[in-house]
PDB file of N, CA and C in Angstrom:
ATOM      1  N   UNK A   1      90.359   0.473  63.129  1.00  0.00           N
ATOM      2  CA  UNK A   1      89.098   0.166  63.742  1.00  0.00           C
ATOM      3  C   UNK A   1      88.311   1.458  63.957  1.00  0.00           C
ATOM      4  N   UNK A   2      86.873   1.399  63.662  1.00  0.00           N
ATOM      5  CA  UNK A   2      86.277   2.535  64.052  1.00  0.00           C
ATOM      6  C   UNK A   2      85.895   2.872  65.316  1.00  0.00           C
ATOM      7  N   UNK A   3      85.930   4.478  65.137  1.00  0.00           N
ATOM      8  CA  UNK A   3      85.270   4.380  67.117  1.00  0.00           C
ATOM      9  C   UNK A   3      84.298   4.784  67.504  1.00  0.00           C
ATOM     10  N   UNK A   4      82.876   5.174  66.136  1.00  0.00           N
ATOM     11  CA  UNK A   4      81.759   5.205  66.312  1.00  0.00           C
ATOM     12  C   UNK A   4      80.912   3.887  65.704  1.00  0.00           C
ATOM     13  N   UNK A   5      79.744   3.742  66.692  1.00  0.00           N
ATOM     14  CA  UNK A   5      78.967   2.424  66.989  1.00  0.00           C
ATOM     15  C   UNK A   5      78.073   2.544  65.327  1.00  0.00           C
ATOM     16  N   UNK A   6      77.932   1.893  64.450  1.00  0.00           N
ATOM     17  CA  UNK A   6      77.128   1.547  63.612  1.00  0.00           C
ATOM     18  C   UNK A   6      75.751   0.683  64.119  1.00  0.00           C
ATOM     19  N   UNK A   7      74.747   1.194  64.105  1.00  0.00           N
ATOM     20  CA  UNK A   7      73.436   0.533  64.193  1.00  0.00           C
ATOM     21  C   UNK A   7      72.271   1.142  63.538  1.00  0.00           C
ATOM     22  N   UNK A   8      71.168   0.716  63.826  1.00  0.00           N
ATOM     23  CA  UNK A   8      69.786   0.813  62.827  1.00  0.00           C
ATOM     24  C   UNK A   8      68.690   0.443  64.209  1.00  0.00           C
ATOM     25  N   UNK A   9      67.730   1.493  64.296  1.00  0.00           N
ATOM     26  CA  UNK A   9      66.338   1.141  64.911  1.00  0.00           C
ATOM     27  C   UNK A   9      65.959   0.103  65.115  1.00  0.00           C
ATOM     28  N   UNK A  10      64.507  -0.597  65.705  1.00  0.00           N
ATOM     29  CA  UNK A  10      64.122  -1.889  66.263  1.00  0.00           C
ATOM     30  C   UNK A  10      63.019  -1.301  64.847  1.00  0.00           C
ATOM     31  N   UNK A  11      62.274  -0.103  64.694  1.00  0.00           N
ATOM     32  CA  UNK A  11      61.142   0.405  63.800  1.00  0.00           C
ATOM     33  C   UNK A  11      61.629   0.645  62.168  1.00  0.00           C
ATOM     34  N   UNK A  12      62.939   0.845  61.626  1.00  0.00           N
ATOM     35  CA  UNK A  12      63.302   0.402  60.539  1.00  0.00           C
ATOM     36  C   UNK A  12      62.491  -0.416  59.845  1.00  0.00           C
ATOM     37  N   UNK A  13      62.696  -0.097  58.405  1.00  0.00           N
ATOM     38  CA  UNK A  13      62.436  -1.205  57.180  1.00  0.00           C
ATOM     39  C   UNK A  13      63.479  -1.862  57.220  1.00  0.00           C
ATOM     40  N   UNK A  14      63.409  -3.356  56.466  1.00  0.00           N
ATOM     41  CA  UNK A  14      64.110  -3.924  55.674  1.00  0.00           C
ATOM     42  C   UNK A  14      64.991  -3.204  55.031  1.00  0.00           C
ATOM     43  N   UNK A  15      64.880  -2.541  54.052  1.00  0.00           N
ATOM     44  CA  UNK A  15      65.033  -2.292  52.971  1.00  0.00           C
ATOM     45  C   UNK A  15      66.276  -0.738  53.398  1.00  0.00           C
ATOM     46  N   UNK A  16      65.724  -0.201  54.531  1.00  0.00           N
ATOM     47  CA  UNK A  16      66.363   0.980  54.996  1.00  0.00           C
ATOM     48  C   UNK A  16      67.550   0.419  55.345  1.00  0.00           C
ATOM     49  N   UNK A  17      67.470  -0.157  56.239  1.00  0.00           N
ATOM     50  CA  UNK A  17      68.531  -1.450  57.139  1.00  0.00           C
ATOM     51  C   UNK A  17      69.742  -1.784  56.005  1.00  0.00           C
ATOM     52  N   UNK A  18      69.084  -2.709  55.191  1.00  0.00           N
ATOM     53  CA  UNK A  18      70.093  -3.055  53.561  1.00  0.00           C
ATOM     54  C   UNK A  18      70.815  -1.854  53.002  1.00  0.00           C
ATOM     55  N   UNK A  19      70.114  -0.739  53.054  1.00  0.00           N
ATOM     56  CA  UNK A  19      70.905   0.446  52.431  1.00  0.00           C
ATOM     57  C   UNK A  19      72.035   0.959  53.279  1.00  0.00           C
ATOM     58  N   UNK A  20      71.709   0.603  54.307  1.00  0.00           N
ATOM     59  CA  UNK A  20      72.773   1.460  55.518  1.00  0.00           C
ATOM     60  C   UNK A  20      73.817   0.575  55.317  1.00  0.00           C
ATOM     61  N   UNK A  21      73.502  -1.124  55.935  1.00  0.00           N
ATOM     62  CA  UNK A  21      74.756  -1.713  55.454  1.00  0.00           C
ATOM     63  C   UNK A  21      75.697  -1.594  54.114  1.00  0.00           C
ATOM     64  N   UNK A  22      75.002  -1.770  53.110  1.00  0.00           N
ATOM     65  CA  UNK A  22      75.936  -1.624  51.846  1.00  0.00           C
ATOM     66  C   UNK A  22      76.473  -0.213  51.894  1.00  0.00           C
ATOM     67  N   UNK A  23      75.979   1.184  52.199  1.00  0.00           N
ATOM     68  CA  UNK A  23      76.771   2.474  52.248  1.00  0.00           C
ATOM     69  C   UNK A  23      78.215   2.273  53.623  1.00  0.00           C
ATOM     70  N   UNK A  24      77.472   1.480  54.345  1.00  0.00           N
ATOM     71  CA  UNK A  24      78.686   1.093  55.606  1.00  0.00           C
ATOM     72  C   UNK A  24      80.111   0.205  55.129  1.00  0.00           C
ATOM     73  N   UNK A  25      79.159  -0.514  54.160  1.00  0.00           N
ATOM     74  CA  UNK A  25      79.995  -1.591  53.665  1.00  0.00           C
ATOM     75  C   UNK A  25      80.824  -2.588  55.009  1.00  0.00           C
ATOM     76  N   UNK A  26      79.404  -3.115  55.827  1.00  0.00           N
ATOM     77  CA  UNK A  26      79.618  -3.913  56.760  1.00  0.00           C
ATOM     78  C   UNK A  26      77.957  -4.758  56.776  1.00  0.00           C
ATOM     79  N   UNK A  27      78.271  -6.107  57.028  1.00  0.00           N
ATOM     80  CA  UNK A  27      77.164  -7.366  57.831  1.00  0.00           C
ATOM     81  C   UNK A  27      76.650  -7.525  58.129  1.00  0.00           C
ATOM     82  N   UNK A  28      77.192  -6.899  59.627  1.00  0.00           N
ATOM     83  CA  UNK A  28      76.093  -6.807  60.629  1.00  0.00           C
ATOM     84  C   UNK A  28      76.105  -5.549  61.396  1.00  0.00           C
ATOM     85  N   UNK A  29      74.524  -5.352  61.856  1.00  0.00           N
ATOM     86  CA  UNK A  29      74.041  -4.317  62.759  1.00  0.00           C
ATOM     87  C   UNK A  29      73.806  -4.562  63.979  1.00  0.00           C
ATOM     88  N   UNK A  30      74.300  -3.692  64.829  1.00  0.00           N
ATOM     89  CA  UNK A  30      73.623  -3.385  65.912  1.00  0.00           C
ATOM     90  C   UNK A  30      71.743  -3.108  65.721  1.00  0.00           C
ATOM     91  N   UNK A  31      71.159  -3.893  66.540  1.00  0.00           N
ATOM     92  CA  UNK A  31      69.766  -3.399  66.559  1.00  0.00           C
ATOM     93  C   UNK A  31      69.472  -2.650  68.016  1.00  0.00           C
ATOM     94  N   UNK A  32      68.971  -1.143  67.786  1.00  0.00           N
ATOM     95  CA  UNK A  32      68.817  -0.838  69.071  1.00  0.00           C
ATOM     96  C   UNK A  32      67.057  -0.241  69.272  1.00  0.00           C
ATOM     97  N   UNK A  33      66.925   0.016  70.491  1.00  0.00           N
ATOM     98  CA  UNK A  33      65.683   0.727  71.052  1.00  0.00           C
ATOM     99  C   UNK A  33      65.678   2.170  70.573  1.00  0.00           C
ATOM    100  N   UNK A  34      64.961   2.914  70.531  1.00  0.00           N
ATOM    101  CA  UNK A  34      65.056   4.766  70.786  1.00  0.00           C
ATOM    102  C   UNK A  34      65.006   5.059  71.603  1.00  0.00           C
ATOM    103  N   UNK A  35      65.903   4.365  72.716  1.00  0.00           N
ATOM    104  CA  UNK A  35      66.936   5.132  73.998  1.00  0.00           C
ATOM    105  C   UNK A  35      67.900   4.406  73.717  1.00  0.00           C
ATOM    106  N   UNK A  36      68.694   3.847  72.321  1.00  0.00           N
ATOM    107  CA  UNK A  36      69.773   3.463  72.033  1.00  0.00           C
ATOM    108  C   UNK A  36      70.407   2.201  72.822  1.00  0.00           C
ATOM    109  N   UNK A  37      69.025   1.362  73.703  1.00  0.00           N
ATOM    110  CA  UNK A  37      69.762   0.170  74.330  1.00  0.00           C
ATOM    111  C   UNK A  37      69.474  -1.245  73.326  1.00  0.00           C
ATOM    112  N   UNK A  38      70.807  -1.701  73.753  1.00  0.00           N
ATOM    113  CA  UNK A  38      70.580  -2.909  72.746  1.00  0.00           C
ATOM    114  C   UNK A  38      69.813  -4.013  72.929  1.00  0.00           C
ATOM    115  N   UNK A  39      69.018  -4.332  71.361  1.00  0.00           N
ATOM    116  CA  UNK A  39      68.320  -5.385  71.154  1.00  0.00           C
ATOM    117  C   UNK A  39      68.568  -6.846  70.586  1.00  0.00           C
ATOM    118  N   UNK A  40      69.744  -6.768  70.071  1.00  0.00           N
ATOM    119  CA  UNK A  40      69.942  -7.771  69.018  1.00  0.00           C
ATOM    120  C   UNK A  40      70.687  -7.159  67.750  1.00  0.00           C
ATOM    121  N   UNK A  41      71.108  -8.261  67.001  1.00  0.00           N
ATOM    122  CA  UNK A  41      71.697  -7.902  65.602  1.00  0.00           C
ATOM    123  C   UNK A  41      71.017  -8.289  64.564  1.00  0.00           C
ATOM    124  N   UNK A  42      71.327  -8.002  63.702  1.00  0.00           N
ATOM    125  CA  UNK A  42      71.002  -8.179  61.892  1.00  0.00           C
ATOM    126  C   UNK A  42      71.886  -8.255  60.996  1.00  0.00           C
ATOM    127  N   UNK A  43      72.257  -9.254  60.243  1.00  0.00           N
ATOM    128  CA  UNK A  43      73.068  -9.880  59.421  1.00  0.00           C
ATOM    129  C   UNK A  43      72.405  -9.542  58.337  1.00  0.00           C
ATOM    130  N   UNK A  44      73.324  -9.127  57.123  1.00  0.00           N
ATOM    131  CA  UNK A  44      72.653  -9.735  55.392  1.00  0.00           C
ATOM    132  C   UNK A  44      71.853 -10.701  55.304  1.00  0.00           C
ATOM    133  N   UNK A  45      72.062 -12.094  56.021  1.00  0.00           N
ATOM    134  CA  UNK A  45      71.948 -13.112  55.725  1.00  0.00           C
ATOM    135  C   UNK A  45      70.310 -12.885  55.994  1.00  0.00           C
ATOM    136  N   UNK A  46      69.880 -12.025  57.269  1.00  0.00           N
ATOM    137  CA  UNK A  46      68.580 -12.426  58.054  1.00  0.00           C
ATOM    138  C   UNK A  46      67.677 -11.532  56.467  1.00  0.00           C
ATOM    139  N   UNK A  47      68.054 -10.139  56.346  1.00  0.00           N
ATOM    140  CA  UNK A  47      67.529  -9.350  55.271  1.00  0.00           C
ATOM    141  C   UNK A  47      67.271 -10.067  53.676  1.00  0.00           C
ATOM    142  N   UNK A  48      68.474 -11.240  53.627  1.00  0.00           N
ATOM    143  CA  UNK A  48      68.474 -12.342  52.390  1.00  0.00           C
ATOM    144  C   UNK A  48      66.641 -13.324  53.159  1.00  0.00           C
ATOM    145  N   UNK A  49      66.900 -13.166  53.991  1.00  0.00           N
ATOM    146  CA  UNK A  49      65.835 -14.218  54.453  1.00  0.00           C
ATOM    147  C   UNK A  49      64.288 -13.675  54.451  1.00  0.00           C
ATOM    148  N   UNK A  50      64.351 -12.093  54.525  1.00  0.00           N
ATOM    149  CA  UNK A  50      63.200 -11.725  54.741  1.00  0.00           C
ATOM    150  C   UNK A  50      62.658 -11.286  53.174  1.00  0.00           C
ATOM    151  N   UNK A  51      63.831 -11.000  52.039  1.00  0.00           N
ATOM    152  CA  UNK A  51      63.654 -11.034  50.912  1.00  0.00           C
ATOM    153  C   UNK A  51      63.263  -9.441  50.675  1.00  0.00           C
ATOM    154  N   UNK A  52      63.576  -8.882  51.402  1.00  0.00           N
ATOM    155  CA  UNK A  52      63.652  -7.314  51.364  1.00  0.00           C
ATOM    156  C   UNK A  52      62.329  -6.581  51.406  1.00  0.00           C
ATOM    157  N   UNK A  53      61.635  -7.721  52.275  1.00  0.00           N
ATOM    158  CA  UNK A  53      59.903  -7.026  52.505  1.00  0.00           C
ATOM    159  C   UNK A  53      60.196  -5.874  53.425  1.00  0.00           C
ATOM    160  N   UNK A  54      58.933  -4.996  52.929  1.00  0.00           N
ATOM    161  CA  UNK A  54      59.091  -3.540  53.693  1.00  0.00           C
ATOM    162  C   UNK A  54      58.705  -3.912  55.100  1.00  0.00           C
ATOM    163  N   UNK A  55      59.324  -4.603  55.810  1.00  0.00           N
ATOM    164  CA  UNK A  55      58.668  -5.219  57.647  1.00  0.00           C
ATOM    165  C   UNK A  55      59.999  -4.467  58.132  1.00  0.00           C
ATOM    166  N   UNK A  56      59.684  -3.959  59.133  1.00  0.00           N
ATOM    167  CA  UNK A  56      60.473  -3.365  60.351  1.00  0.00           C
ATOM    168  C   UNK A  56      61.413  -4.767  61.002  1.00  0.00           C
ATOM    169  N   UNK A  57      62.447  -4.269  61.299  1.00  0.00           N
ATOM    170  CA  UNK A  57      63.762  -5.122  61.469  1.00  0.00           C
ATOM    171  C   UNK A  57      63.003  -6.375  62.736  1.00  0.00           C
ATOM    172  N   UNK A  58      62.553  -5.144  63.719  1.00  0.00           N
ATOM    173  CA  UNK A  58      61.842  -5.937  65.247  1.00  0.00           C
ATOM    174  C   UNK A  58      60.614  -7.163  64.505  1.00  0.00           C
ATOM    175  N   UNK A  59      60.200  -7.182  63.485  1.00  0.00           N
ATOM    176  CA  UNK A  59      59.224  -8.562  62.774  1.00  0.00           C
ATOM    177  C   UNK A  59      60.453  -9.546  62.887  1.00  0.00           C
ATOM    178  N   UNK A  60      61.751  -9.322  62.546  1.00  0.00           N
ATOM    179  CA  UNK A  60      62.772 -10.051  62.120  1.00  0.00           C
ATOM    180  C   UNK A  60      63.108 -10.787  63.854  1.00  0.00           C
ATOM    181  N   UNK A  61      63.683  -9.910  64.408  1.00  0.00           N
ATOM    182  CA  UNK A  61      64.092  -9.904  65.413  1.00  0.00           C
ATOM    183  C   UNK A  61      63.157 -10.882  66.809  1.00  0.00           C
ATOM    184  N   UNK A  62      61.587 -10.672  66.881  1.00  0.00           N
ATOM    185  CA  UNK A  62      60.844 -11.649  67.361  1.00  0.00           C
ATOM    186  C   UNK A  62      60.659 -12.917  66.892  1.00  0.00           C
ATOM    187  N   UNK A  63      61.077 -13.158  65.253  1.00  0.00           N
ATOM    188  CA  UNK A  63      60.886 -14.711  64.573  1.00  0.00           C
ATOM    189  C   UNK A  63      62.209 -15.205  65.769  1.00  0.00           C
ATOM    190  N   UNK A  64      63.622 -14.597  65.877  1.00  0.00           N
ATOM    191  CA  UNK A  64      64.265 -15.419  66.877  1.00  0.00           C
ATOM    192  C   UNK A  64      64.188 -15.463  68.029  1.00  0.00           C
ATOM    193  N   UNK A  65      63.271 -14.762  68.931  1.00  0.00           N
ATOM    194  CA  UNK A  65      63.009 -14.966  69.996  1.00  0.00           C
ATOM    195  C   UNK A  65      61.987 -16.520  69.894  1.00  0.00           C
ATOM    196  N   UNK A  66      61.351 -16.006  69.072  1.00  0.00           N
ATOM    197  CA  UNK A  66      60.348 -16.923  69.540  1.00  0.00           C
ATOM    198  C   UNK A  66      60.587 -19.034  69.015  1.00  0.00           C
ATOM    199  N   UNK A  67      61.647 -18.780  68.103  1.00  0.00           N
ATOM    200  CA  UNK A  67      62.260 -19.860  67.627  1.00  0.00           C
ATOM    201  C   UNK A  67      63.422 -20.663  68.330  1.00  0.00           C
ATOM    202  N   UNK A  68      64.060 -19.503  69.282  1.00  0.00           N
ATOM    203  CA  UNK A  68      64.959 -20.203  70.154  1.00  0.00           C
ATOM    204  C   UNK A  68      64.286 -20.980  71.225  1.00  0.00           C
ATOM    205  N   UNK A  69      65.264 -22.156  71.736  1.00  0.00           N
ATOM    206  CA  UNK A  69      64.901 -22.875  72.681  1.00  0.00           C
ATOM    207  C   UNK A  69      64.818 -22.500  73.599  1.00  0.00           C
ATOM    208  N   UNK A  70      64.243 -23.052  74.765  1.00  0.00           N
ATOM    209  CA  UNK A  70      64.147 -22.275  75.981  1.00  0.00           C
ATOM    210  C   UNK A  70      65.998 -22.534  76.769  1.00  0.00           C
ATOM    211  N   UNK A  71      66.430 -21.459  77.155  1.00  0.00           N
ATOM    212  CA  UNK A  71      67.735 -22.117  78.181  1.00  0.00           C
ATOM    213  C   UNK A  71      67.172 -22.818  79.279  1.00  0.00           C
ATOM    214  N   UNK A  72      68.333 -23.468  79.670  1.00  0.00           N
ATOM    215  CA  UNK A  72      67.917 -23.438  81.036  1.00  0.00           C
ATOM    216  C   UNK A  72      69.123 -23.308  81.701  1.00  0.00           C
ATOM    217  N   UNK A  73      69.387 -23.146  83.612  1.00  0.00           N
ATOM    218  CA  UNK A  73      70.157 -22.633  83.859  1.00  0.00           C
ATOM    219  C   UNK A  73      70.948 -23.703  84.646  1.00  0.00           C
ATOM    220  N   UNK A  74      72.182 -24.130  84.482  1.00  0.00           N
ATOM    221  CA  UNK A  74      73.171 -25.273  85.125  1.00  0.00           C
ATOM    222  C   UNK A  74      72.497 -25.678  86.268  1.00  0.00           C
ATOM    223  N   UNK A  75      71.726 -25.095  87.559  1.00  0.00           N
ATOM    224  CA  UNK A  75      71.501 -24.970  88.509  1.00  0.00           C
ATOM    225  C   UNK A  75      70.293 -26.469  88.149  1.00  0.00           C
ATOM    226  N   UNK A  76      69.068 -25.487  87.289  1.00  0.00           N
ATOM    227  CA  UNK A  76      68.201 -26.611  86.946  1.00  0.00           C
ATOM    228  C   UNK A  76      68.631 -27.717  86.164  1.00  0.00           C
ATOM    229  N   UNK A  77      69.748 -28.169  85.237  1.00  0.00           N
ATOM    230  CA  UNK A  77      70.248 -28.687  84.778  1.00  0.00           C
ATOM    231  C   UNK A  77      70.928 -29.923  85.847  1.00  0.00           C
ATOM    232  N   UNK A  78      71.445 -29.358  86.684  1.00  0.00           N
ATOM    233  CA  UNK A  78      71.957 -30.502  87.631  1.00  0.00           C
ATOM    234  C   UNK A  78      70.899 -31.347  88.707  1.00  0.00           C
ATOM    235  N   UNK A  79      69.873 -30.697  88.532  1.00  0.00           N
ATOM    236  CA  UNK A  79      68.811 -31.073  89.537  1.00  0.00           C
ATOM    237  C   UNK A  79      67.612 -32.194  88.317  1.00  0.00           C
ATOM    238  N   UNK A  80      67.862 -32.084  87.374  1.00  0.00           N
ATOM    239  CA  UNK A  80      67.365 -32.889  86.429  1.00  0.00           C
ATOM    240  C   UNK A  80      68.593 -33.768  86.138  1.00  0.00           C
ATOM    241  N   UNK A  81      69.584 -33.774  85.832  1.00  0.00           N
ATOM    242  CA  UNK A  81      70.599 -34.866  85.652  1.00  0.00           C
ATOM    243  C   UNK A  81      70.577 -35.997  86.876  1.00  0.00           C
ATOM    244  N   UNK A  82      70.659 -34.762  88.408  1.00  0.00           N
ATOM    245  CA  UNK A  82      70.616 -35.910  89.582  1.00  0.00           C
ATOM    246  C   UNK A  82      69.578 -36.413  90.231  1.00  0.00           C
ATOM    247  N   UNK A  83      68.061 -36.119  89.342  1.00  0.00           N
ATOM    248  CA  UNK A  83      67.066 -36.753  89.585  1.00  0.00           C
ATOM    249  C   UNK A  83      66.890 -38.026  88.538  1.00  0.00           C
TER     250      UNK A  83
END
């Protein structure tokens, strides 16, 4: 197992991103900030999806924010079940 962190910028290309993985010869990335806190990941699969347009990883990364459902939290969950 390795014991340094593999990741890639939120301001990255596509295309930069793809190169790092295949020289890593790993999946998935860490996506971080430039103070190195984490944002999210990036799979092949998402870079297969974006089709290797020159867009910065964070274009990638807001399509799933904004596509996920909203949670909600057990608390409100039980107060809608027992209403």
């Amino acid at each position: 197992m390795s014991t340094d962190s593999l990741y890639c910028f939120e301001n990255e290309s596509a295309e930069d991103v793809s190169q790092k993985m295949g020289s890593w010869w790993v999946r998935r990335l860490a996506v971080v900030e430039q103070d190195k806190r984490l944002i999210g990941m990036v799979s092949l699969a998402d870079l297969t999806a974006l089709n290797a347009e020159p867009k910065p990883i964070r274009m990638l990364l807001r399509r799933y924010k904004a596509a996920r459902p909203a949670r909600q939290t057990r608390r409100a969950c039980r107060k809608a079940a027992a209403a």
